[in-house]
N, C-alpha and C. Protein backbone atom coordinates (compact mmCIF):
# COMPACT_ATOMS: atom_id res chain seq x y z
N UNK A 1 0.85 -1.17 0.00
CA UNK A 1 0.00 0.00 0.00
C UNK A 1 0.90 1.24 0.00
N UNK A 2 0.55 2.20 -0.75
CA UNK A 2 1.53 3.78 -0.72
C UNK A 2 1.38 4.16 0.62
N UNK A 3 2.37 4.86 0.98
CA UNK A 3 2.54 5.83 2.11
C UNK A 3 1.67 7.01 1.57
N UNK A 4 1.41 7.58 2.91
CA UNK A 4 0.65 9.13 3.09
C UNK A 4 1.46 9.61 3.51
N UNK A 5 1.80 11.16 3.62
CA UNK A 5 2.16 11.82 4.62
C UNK A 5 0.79 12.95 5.10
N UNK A 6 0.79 12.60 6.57
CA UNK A 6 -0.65 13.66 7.19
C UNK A 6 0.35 14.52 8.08
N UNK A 7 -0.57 15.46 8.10
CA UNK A 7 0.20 16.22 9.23
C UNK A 7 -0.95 16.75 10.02
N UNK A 8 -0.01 16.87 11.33
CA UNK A 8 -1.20 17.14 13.02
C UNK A 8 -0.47 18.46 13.01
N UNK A 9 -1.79 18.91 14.11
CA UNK A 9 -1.21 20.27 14.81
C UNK A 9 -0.41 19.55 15.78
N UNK A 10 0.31 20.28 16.69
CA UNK A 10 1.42 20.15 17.27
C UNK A 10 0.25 19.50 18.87
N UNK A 11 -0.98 19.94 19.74
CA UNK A 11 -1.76 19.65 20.31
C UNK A 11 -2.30 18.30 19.96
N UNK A 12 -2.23 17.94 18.83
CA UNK A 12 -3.46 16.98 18.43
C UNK A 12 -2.19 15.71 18.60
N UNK A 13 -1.05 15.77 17.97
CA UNK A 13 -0.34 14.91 17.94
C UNK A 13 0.57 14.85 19.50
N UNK A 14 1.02 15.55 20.09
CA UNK A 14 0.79 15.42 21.84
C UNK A 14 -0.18 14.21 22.25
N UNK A 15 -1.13 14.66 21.90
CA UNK A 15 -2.33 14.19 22.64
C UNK A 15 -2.38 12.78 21.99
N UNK A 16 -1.66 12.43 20.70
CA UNK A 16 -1.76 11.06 19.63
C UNK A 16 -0.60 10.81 20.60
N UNK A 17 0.44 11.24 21.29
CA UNK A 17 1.45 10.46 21.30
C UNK A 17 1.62 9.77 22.67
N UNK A 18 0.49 10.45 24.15
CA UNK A 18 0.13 10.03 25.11
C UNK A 18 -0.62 8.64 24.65
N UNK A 19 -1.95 9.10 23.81
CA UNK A 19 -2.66 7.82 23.53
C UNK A 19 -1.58 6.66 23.34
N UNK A 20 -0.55 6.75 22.52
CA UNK A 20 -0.18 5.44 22.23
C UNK A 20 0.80 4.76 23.17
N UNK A 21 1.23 6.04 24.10
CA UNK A 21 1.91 5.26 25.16
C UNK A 21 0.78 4.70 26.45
N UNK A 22 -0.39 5.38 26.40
CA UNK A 22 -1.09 4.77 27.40
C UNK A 22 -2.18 3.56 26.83
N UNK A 23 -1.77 3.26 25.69
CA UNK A 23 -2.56 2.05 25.20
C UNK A 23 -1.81 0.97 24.46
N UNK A 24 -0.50 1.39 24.60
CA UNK A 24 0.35 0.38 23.95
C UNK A 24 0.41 0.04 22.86
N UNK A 25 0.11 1.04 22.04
CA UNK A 25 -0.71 0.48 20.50
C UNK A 25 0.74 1.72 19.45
N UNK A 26 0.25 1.77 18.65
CA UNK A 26 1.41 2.24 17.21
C UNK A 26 0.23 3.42 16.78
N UNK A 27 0.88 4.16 16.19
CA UNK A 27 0.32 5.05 15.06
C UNK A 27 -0.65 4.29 14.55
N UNK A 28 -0.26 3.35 13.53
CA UNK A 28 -0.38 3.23 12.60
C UNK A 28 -2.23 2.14 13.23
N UNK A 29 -2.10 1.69 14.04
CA UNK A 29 -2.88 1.08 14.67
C UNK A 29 -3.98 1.99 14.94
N UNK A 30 -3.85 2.84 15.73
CA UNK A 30 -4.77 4.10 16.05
C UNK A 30 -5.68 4.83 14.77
N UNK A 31 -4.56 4.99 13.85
CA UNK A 31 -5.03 5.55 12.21
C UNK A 31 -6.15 4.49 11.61
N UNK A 32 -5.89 3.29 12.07
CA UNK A 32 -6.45 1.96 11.03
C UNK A 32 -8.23 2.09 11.82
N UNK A 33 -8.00 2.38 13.51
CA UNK A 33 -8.94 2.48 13.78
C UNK A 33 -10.17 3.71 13.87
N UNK A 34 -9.16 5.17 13.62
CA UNK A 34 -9.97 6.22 13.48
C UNK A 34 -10.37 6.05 11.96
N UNK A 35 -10.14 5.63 10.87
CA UNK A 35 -10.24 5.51 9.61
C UNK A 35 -11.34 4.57 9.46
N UNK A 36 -11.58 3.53 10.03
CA UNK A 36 -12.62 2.51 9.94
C UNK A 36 -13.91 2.81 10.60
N UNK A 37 -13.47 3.66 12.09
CA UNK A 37 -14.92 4.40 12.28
C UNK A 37 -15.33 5.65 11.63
N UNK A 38 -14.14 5.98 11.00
CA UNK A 38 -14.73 7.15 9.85
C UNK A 38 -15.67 6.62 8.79
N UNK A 39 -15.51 5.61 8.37
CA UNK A 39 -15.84 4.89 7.13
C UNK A 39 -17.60 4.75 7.97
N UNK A 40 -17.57 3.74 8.95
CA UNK A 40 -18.77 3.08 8.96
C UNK A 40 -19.09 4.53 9.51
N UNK A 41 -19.26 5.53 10.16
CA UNK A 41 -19.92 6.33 10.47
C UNK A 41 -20.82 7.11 9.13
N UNK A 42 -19.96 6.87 8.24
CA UNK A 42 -20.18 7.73 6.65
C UNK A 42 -21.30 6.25 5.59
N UNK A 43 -21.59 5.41 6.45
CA UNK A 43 -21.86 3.82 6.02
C UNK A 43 -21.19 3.28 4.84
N UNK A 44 -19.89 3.53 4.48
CA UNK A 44 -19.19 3.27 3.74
C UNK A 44 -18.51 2.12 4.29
N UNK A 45 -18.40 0.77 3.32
CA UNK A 45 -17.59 -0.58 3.99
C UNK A 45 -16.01 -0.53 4.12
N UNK A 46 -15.79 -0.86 4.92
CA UNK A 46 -13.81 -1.27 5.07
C UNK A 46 -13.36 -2.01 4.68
N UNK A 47 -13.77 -2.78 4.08
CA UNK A 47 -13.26 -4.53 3.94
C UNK A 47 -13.88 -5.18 2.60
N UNK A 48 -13.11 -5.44 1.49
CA UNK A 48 -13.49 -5.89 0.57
C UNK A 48 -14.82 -6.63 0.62
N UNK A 49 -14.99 -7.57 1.21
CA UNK A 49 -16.20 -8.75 1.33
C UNK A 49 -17.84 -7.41 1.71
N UNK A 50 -17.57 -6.43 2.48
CA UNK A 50 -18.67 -5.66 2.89
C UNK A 50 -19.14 -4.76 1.76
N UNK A 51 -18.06 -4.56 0.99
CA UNK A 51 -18.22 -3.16 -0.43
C UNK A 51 -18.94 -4.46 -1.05
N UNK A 52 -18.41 -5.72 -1.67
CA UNK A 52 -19.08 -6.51 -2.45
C UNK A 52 -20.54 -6.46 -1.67
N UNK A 53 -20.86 -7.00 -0.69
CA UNK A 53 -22.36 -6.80 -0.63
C UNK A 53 -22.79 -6.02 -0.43
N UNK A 54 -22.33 -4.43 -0.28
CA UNK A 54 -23.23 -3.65 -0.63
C UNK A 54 -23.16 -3.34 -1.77
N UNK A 55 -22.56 -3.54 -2.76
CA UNK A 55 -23.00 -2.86 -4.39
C UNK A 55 -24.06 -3.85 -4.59
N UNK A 56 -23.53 -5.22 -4.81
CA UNK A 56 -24.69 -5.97 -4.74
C UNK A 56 -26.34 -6.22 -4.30
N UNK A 57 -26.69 -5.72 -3.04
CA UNK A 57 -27.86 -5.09 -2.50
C UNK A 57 -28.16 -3.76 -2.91
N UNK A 58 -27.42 -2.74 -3.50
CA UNK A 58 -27.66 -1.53 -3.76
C UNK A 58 -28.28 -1.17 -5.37
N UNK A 59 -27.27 -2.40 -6.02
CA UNK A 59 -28.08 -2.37 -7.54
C UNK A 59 -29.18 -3.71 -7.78
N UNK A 60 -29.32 -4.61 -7.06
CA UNK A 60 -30.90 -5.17 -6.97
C UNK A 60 -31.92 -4.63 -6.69
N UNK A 61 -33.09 -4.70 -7.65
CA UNK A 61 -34.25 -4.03 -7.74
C UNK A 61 -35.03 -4.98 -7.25
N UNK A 62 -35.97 -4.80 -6.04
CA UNK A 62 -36.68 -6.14 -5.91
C UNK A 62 -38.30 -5.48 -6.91
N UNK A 63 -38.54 -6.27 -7.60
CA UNK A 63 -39.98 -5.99 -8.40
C UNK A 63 -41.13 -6.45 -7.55
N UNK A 64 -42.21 -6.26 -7.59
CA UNK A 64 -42.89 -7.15 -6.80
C UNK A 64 -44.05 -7.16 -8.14
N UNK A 65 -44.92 -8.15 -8.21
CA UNK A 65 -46.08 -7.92 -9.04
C UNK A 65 -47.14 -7.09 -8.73
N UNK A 66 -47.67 -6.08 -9.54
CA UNK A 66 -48.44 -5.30 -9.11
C UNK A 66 -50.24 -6.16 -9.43
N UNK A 67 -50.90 -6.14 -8.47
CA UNK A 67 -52.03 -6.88 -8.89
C UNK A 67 -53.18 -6.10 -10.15
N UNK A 68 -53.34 -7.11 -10.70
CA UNK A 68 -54.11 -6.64 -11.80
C UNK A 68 -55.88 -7.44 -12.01
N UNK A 69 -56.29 -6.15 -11.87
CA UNK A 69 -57.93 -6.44 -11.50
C UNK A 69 -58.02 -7.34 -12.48
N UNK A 70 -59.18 -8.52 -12.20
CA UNK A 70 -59.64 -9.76 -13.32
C UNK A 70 -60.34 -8.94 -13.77
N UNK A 71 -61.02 -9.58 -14.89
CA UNK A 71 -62.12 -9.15 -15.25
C UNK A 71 -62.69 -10.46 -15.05
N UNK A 72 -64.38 -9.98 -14.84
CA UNK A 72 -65.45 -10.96 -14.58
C UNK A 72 -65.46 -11.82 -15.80
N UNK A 73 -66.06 -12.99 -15.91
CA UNK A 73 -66.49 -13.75 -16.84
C UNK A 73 -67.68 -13.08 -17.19
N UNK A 74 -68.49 -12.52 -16.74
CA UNK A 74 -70.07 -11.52 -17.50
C UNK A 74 -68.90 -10.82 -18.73
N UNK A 75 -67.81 -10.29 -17.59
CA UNK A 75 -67.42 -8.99 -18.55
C UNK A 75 -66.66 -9.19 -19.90
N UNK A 76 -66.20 -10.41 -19.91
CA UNK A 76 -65.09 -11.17 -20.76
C UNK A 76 -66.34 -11.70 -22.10
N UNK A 77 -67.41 -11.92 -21.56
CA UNK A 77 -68.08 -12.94 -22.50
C UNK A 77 -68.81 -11.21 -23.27
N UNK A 78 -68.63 -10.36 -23.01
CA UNK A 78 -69.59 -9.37 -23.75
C UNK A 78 -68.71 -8.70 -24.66
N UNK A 79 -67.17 -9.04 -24.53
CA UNK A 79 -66.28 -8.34 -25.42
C UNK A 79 -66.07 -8.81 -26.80
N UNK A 80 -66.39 -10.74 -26.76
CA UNK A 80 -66.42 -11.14 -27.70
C UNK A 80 -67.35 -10.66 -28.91
């Protein structure tokens, strides 16, 4: 995968660099998880297998049959 380069304010990344010492976790870990609740918050999928079913559900049309009045047999036999 390409590299990014992002850049923090000098506050925000402080505050990124406590988080990762008080959770034991990496950058890159933290990013994977603010990025994935970015996604589902936006209902956009993360994960190949979730994009496939939603295009899939998104371009199925379900049809349903619309009912169509009979006509009577009186009414059928007077057209002939």
């Amino acid at each position: 995968m390409p590299r990014k380069l992002i850049g923090f304010h000098r506050e925000d990344e402080r505050a990124l660099e406590q988080l990762i010492e008080d959770k034991f976790t990496t950058l890159q870990e933290l990013m994977d998880e603010a990025v994935a609740d970015l996604l589902k918050k936006h209902g956009r999928p993360t994960v190949f297998r979730e994009a496939l079913k939603k295009s899939v559900s998104d371009g199925v049309e379900v049809k349903t049959k619309e009912a169509v009045p009979r006509r009577s047999a009186s009414r059928r036999r007077k057209r002939r």
